[in-house]
C-alpha atoms as a PDB file:
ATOM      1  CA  UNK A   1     162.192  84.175  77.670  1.00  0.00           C
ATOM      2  CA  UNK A   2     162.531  86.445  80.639  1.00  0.00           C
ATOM      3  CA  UNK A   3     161.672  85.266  83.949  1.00  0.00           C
ATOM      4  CA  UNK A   4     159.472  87.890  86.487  1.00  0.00           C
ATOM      5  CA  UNK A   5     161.377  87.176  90.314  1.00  0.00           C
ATOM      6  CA  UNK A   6     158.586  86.096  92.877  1.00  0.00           C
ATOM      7  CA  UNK A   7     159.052  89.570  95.433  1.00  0.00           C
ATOM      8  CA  UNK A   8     158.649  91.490  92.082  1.00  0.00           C
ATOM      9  CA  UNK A   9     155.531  89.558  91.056  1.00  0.00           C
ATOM     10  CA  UNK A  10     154.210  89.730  94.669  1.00  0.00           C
ATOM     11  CA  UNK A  11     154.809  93.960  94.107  1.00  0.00           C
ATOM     12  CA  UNK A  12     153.149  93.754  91.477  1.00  0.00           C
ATOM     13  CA  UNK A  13     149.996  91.769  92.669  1.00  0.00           C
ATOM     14  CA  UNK A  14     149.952  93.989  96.147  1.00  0.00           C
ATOM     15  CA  UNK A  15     148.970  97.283  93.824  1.00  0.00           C
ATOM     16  CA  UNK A  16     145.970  94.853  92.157  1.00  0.00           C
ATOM     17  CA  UNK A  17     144.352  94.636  95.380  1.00  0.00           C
ATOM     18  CA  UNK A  18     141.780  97.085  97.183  1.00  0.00           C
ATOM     19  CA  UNK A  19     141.942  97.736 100.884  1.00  0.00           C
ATOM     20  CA  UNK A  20     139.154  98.731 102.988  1.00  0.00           C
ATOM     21  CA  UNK A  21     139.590 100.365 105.721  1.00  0.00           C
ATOM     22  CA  UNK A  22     136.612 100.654 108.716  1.00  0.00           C
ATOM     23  CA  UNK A  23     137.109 104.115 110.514  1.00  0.00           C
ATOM     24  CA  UNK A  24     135.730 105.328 113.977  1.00  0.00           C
ATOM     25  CA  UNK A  25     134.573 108.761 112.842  1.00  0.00           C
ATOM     26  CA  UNK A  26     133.778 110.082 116.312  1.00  0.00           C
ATOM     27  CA  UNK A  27     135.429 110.126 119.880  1.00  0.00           C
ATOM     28  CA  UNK A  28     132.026 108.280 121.131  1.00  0.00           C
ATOM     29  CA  UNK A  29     132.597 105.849 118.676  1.00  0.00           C
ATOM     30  CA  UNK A  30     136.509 105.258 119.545  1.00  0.00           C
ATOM     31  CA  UNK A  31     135.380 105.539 123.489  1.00  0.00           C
ATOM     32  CA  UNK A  32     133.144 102.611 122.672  1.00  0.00           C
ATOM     33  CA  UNK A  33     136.139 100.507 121.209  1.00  0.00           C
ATOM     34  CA  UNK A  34     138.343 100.995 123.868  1.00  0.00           C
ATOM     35  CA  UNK A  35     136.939  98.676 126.369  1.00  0.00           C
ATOM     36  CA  UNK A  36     138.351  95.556 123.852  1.00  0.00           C
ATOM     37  CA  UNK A  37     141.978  95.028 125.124  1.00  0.00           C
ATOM     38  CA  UNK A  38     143.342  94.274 121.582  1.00  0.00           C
ATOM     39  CA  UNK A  39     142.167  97.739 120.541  1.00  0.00           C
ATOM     40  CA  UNK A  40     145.551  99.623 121.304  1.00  0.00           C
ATOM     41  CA  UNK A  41     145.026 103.184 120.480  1.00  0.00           C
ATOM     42  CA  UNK A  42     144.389 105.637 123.243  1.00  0.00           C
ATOM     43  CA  UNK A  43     143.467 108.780 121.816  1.00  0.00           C
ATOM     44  CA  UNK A  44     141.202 109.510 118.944  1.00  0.00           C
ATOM     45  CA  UNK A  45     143.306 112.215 117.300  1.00  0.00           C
ATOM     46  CA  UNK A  46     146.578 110.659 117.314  1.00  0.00           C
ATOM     47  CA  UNK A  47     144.242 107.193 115.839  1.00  0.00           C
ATOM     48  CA  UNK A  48     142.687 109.612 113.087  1.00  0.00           C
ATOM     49  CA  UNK A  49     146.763 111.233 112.245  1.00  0.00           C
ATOM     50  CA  UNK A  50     148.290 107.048 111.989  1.00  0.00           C
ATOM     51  CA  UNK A  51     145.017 106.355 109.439  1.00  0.00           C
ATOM     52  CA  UNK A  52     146.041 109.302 107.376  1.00  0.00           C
ATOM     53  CA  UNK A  53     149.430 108.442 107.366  1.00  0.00           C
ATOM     54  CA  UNK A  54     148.891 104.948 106.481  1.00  0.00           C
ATOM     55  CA  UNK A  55     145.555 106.005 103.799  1.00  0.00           C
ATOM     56  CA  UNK A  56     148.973 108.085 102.364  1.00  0.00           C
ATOM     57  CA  UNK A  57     151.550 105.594 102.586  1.00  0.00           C
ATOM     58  CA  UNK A  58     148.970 103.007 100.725  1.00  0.00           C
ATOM     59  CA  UNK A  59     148.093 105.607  97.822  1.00  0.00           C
ATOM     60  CA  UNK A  60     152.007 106.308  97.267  1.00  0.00           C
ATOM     61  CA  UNK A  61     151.993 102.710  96.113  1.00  0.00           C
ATOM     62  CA  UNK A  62     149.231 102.760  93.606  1.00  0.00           C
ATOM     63  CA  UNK A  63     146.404 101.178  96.251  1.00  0.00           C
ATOM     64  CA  UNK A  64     143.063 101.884  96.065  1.00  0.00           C
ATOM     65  CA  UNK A  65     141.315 102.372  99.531  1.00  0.00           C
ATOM     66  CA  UNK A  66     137.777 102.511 100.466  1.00  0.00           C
ATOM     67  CA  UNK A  67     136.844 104.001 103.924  1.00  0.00           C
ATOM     68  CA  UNK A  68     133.888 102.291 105.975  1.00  0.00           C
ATOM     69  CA  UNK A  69     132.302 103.977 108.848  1.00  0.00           C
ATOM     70  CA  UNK A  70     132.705 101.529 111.745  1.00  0.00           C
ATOM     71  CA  UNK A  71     129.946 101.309 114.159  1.00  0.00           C
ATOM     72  CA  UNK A  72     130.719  99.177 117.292  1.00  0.00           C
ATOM     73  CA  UNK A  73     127.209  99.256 118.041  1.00  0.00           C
ATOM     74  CA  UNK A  74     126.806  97.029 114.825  1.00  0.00           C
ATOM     75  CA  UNK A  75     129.886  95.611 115.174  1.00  0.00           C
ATOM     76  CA  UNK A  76     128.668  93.951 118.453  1.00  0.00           C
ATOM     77  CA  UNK A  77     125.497  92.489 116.995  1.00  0.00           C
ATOM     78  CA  UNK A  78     127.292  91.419 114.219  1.00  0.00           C
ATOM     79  CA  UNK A  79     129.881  89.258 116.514  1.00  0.00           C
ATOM     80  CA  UNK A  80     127.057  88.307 118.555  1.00  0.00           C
ATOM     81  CA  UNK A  81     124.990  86.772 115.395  1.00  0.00           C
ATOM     82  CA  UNK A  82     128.443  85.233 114.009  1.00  0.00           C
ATOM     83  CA  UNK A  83     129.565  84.027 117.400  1.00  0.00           C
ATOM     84  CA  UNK A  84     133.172  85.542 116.777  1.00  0.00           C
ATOM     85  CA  UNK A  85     135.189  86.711 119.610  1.00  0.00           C
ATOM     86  CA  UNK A  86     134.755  90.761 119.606  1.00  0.00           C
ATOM     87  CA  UNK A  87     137.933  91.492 121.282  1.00  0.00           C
ATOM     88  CA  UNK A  88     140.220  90.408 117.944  1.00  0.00           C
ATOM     89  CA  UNK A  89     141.440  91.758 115.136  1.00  0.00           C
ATOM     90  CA  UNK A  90     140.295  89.535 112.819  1.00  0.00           C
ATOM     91  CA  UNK A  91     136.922  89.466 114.129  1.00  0.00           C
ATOM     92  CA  UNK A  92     137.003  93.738 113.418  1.00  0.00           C
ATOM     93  CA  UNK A  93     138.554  93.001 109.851  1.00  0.00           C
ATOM     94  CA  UNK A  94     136.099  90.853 108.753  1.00  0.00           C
ATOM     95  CA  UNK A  95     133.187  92.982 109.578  1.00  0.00           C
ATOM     96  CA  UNK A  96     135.553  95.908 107.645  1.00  0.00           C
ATOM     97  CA  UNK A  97     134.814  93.249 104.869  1.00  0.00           C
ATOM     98  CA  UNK A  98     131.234  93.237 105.317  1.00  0.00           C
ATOM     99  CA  UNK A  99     131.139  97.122 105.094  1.00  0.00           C
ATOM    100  CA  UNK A 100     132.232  96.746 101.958  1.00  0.00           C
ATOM    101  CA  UNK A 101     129.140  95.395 100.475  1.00  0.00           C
ATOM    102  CA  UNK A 102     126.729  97.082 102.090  1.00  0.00           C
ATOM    103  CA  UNK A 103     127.828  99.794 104.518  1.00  0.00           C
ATOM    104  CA  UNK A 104     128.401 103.996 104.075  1.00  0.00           C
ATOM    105  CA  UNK A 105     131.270 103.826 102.095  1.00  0.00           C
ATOM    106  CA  UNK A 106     133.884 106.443 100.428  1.00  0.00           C
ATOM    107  CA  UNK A 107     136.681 106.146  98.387  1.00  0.00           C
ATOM    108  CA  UNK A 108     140.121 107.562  99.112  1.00  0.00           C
ATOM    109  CA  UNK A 109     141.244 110.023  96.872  1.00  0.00           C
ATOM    110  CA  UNK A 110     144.132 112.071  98.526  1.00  0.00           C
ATOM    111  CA  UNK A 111     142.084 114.229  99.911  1.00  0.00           C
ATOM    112  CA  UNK A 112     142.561 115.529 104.172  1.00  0.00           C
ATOM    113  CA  UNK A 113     140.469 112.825 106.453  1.00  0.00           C
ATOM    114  CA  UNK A 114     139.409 116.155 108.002  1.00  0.00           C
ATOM    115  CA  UNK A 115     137.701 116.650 104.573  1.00  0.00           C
ATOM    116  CA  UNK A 116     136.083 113.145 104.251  1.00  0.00           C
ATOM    117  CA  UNK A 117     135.311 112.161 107.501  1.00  0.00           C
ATOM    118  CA  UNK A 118     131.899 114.662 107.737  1.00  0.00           C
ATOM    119  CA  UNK A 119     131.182 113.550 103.735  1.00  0.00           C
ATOM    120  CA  UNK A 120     131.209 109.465 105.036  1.00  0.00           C
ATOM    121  CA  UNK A 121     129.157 110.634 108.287  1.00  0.00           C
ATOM    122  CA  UNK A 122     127.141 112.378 105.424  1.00  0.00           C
ATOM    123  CA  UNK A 123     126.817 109.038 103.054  1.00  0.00           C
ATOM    124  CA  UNK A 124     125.744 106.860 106.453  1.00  0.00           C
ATOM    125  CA  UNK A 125     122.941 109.570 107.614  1.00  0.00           C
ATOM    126  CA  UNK A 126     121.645 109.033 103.478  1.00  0.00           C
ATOM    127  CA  UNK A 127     121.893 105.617 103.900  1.00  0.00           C
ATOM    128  CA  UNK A 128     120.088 105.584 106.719  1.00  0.00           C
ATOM    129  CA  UNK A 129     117.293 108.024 105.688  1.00  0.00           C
ATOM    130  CA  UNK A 130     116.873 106.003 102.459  1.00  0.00           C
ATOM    131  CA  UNK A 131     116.719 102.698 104.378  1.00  0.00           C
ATOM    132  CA  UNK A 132     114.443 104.128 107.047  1.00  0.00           C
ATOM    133  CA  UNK A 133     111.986 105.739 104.003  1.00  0.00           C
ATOM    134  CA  UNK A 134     111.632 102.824 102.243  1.00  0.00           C
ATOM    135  CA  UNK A 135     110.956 100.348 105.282  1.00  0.00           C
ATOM    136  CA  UNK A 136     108.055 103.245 105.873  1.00  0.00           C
ATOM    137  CA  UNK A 137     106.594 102.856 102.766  1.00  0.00           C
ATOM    138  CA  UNK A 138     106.545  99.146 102.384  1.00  0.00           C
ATOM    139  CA  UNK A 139     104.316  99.171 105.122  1.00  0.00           C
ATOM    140  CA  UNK A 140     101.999 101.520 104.459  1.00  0.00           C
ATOM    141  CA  UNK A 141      99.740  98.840 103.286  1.00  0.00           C
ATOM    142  CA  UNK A 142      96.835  99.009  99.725  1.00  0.00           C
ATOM    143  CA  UNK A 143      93.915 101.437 100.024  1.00  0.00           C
ATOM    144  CA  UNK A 144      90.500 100.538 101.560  1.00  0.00           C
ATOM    145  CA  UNK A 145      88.554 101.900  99.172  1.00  0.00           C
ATOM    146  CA  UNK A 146      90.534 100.929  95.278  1.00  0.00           C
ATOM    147  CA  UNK A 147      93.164  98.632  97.078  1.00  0.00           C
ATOM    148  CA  UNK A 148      96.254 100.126  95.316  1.00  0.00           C
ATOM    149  CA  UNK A 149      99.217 100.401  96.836  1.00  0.00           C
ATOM    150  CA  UNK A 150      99.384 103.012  98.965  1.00  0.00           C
ATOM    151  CA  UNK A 151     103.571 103.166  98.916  1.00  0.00           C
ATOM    152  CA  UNK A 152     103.878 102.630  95.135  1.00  0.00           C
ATOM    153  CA  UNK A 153     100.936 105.507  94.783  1.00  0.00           C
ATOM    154  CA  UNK A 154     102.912 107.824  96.941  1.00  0.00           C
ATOM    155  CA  UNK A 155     106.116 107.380  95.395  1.00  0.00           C
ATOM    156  CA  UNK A 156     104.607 107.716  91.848  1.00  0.00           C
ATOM    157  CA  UNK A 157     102.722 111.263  93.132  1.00  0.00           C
ATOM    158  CA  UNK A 158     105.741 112.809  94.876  1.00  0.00           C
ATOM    159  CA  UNK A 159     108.046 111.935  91.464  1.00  0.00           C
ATOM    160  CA  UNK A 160     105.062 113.761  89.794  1.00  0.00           C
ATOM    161  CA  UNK A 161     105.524 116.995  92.119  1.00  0.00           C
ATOM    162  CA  UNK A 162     109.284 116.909  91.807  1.00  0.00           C
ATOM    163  CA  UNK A 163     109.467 117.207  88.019  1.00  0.00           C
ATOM    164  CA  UNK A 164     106.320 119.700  88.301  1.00  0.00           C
ATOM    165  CA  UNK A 165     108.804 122.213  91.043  1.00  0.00           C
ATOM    166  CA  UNK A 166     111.964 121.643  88.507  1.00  0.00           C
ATOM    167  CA  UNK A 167     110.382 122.637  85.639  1.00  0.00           C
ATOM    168  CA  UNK A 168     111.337 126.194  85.019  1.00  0.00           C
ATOM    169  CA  UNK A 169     112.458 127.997  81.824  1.00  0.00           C
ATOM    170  CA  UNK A 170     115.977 128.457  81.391  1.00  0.00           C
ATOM    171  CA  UNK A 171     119.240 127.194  82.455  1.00  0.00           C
ATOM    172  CA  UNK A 172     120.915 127.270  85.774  1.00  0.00           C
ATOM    173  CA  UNK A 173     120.885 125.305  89.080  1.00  0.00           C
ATOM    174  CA  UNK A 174     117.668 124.039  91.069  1.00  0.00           C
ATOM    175  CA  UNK A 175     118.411 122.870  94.529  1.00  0.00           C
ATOM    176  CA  UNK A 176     115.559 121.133  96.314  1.00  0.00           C
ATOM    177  CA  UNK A 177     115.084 120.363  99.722  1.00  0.00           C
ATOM    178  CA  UNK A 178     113.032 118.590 101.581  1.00  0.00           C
ATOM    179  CA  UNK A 179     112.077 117.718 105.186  1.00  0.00           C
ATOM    180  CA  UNK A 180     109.566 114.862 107.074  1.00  0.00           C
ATOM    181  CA  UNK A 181     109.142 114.972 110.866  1.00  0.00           C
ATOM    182  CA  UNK A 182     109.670 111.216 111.972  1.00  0.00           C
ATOM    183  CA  UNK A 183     109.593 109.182 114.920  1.00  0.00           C
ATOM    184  CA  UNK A 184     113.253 109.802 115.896  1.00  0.00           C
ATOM    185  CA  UNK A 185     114.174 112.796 114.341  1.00  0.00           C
ATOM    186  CA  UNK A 186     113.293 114.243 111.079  1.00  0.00           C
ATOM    187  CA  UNK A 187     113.920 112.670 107.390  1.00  0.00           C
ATOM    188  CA  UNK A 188     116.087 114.972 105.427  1.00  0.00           C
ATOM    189  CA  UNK A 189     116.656 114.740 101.542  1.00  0.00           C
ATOM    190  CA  UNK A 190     118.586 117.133  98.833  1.00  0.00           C
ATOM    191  CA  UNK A 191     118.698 117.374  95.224  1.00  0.00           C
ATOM    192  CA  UNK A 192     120.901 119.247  92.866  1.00  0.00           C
ATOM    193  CA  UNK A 193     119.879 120.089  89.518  1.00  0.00           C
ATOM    194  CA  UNK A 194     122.121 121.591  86.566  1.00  0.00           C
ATOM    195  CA  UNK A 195     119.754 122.414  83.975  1.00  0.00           C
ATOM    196  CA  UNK A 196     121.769 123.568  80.543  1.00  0.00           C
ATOM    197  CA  UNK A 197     121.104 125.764  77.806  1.00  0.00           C
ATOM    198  CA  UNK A 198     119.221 122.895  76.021  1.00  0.00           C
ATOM    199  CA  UNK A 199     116.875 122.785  79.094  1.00  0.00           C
ATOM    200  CA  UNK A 200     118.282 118.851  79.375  1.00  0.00           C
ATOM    201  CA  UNK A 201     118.194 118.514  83.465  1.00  0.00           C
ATOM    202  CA  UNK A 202     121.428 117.000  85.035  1.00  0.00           C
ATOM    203  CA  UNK A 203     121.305 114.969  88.012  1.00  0.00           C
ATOM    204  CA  UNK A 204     122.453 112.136  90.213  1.00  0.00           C
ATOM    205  CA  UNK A 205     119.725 109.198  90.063  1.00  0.00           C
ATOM    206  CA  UNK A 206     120.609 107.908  93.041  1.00  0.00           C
ATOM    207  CA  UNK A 207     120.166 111.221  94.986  1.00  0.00           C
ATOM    208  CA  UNK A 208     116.318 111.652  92.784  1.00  0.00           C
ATOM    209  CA  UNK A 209     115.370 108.568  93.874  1.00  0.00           C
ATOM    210  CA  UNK A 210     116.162 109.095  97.364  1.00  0.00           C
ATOM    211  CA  UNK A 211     114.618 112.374  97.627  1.00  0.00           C
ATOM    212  CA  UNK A 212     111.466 110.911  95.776  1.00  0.00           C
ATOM    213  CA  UNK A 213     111.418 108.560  98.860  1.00  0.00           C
ATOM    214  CA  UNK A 214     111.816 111.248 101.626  1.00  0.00           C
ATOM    215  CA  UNK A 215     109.201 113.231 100.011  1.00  0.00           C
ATOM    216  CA  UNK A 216     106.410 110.342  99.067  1.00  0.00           C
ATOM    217  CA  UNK A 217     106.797 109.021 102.781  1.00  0.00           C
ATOM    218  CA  UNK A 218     105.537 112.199 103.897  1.00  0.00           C
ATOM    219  CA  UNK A 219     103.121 112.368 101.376  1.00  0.00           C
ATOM    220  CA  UNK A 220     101.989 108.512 102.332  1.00  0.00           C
ATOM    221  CA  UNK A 221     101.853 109.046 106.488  1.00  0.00           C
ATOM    222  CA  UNK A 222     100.429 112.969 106.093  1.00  0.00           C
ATOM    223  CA  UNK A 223     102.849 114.065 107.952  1.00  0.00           C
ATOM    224  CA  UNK A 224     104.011 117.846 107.653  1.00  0.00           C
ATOM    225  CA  UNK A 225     106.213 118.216 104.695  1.00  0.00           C
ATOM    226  CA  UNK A 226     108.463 121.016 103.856  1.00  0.00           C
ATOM    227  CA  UNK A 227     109.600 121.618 100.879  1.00  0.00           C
ATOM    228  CA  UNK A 228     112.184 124.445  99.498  1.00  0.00           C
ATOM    229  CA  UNK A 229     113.648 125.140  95.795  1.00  0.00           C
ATOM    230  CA  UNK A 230     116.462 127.510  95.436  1.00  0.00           C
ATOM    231  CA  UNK A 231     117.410 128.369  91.607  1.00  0.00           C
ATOM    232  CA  UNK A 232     120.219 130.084  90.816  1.00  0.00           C
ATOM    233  CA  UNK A 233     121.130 131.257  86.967  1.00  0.00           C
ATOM    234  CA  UNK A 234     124.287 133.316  85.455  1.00  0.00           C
ATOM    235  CA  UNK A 235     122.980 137.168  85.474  1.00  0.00           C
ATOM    236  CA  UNK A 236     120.005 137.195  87.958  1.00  0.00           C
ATOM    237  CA  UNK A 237     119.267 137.012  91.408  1.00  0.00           C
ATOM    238  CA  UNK A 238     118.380 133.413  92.860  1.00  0.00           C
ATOM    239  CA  UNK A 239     114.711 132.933  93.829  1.00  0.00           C
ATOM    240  CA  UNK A 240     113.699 130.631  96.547  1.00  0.00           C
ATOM    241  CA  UNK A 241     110.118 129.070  96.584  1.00  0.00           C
ATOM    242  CA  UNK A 242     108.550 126.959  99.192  1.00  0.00           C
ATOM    243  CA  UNK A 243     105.602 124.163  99.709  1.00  0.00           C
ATOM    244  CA  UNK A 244     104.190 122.383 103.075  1.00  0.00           C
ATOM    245  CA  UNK A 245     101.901 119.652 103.562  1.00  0.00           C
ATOM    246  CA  UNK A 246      98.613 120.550 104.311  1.00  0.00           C
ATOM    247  CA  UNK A 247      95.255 118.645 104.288  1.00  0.00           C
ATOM    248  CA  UNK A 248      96.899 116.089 102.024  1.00  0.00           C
ATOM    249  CA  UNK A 249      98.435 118.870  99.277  1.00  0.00           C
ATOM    250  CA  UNK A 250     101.683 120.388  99.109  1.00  0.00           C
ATOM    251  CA  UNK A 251     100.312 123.777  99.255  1.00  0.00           C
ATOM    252  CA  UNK A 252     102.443 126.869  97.873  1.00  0.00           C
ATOM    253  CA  UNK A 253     103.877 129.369 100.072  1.00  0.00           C
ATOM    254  CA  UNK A 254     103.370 132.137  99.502  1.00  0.00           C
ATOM    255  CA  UNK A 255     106.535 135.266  99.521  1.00  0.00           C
ATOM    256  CA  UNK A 256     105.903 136.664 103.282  1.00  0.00           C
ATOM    257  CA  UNK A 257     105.694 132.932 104.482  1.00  0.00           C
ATOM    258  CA  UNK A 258     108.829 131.976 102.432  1.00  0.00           C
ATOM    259  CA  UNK A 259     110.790 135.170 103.911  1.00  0.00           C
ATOM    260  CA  UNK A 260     109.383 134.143 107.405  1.00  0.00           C
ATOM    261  CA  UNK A 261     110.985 130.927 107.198  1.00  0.00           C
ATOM    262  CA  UNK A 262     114.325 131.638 105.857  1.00  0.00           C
ATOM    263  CA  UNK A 263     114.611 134.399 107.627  1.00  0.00           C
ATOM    264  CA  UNK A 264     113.717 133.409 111.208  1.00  0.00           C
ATOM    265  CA  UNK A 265     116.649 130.880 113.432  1.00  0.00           C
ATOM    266  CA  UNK A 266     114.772 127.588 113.681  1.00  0.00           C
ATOM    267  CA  UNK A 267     116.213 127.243 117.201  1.00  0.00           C
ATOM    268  CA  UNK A 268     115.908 130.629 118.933  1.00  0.00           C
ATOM    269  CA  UNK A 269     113.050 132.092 116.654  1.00  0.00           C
ATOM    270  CA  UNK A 270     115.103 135.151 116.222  1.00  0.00           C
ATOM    271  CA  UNK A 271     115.229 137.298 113.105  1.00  0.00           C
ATOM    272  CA  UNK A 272     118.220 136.731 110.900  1.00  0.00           C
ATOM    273  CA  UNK A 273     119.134 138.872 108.192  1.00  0.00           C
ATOM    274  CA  UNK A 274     118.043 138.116 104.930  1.00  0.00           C
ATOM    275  CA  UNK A 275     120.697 136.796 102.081  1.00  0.00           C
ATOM    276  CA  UNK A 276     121.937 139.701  99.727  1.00  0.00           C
ATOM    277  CA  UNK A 277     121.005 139.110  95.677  1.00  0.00           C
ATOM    278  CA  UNK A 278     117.654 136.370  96.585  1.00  0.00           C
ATOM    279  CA  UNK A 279     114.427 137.279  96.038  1.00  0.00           C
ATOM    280  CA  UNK A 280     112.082 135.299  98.347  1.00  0.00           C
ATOM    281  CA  UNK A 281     109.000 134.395  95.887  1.00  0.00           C
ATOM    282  CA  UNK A 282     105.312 132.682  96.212  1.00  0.00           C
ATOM    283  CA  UNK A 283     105.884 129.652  94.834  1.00  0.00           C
ATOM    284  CA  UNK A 284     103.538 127.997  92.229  1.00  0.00           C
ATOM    285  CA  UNK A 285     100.788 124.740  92.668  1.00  0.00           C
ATOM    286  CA  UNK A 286     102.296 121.385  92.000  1.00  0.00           C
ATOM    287  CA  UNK A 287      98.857 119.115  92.660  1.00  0.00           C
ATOM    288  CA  UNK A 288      97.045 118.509  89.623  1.00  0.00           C
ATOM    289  CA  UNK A 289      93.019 118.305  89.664  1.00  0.00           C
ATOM    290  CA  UNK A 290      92.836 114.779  90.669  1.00  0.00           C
ATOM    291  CA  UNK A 291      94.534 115.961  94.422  1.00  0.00           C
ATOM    292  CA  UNK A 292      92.824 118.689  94.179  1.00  0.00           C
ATOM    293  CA  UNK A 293      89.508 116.518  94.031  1.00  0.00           C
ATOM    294  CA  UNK A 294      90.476 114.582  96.650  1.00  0.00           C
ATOM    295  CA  UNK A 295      91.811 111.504  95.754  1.00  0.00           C
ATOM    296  CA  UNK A 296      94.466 111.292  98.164  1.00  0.00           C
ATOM    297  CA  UNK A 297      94.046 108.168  99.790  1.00  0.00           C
END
C-alpha cells in the first residue's frame, strides 16, 4: 500500500482550511491602528496592495478567504471585555475569528479589492440598518387599546404594502426603495425584484426581510417614510412610482410630486434633468380599508 509523505499530507490539509482575513477599509480606520506598535504598516495604500497580493497568492493555492471589516473601535471594546493585550497580533487575529461568526463579511472571489472593499462597507451599513431596525421594533412595546404587539403588527402591515407595490402585470424588474429618518442618520433599505414570464417573483429573502424591517419601523414610530418603485420591462419605458408617510398611511404620489423628487438635487435643491426613456407616474393606494378606518395604532 502506498504511503502519503507528511509535507505532502500537510499540502494537502493547508487547501482544506478557510482563512479569514479582517481588513481596515478606510484610512480613518488604518490611522486608528497605527498607534499599536506591533501594527507595522505605514501607509494605507501600500497595506491595501500587500492584502491583494497575499488574498492572490492564497487563491493560487486553492484557499478559500473570507474578508471581515475590522473596526478598531470594536476591536478595543472587545480587548477591553476579554482583557487581552490590544497591541498583539494574536489579540487582532482572534477578534478576525470572531468576525467570522457574526461580523459584515464577503467572500473572496478573484475579484480587484478596489471592487469589494465599497460592497463589504455596503454589507456592514445592511448589517447595521437591520440590527438598528429590529432593536427599534422590539421596543416599540403592545397597544393601549387591543394590547397587540405593536412591532409584530408593523412588520406584518409593511410586508402587506410591499407585496401590494410589487404586484404588477407582466414580467420585468421592480426595484424598491425605501427611506426612514432616524436618530443618527436615516435607515436605508433596497429590494430587487425579477418577475418572469410566469409572473413567479424572484428575490433574495434576506434582502425582503430587511427591507420589510426598514419600512415597518417607520410605519411603527410614524416617522416620514419614503418610498420609490422603479420597474423596468424588455420593450417599454421604465415607470417610477412613489409613496410617503402621512397621517399614519403611505399615501400615493402623485406624477408632478414624483417628477419633483427625482428631479430636484437633494442637497442643493437644484433642478436636474430628468432620465431619458422613464415616465414619472402617480402611483397607486397600498392601505386597505382597515388603515384607511383608522386602525393604525
Amino acid at each position: 500500500m502506498a504511503h502519503t509523505r507528511p509535507d505532502t499530507m500537510r499540502r494537502a490539509l493547508r487547501r482544506e482550511v478557510a482563512g479569514i482575513i479582517g481588513l481596515l477599509a478606510d484610512e480613518e480606520d488604518f490611522a486608528a491602528m497605527r498607534r499599536y506598535r506591533t501594527f507595522t504598516f505605514d501607509d494605507h495604500e501600500t497595506y491595501l496592495q500587500q492584502v491583494e497580493s497575499l488574498l492572490r497568492t492564497l487563491a493560487s493555492q486553492g484557499r478559500h478567504t473570507t474578508i471581515a471589516l475590522f473596526d478598531p473601535e470594536e476591536y478595543e471594546a472587545y480587548c477591553e471585555d476579554t482583557g487581552l493585550d490590544p497591541d498583539t497580533p494574536s489579540s487582532r487575529t482572534r477578534f478576525t475569528a470572531e468576525l467570522a461568526s457574526d461580523g459584515p463579511t464577503l467572500p473572496y472571489e478573484g475579484q480587484p479589492l478596489a471592487d469589494l472593499l465599497p460592497d463589504l462597507v455596503d454589507e456592514a451599513v445592511r448589517k447595521a440598518t437591520w440590527e438598528y431596525a429590529t432593536t427599534v421594533l422590539a421596543r416599540t412595546g403592545t397597544c393601549a387599546t387591543c394590547g397587540e404587539d405593536l412591532g409584530r403588527a408593523a412588520f406584518a402591515r409593511a410586508s402587506e404594502l410591499i407585496t401590494r407595490a410589487l404586484d404588477a402585470p407582466g414580467p420585468g424588474t421592480r426595484h424598491l426603495v425605501c427611506s426612514v429618518p432616524a436618530d443618527a442618520e436615516t435607515l436605508l433599505a433596497a429590494l430587487h425584484v425579477e418577475v418572469d414570464a410566469d409572473g413567479t417573483a424572484l428575490l433574495d429573502e434576506t434582502e425582503a426581510l430587511e427591507f420589510a424591517t426598514v419600512l415597518a419601523v417607520g410605519i411603527a414610530t410614524h416617522r416620514a417614510v419614503g418610498m420609490v418603485l422603479r420597474s423596468s420591462a424588455d420593450g417599454a419605458r421604465d415607470r417610477v412610482q412613489g409613496w410617503r408617510m402621512d397621517g399614519g398611511l403611505l399615501q400615493p404620489l402623485t406624477a408632478a410630486e414624483v417628477f419633483d423628487a427625482y428631479c430636484t438635487d437633494a442637497i442643493s435643491g437644484d433642478l436636474v434633468a430628468p432620465e431619458s426613456g422613464v415616465d414619472y407616474c402617480a402611483a397607486p393606494h397600498l392601505e386597505g380599508d382597515d388603515q384607511e378606518r383608522g386602525h393604525t395604532h
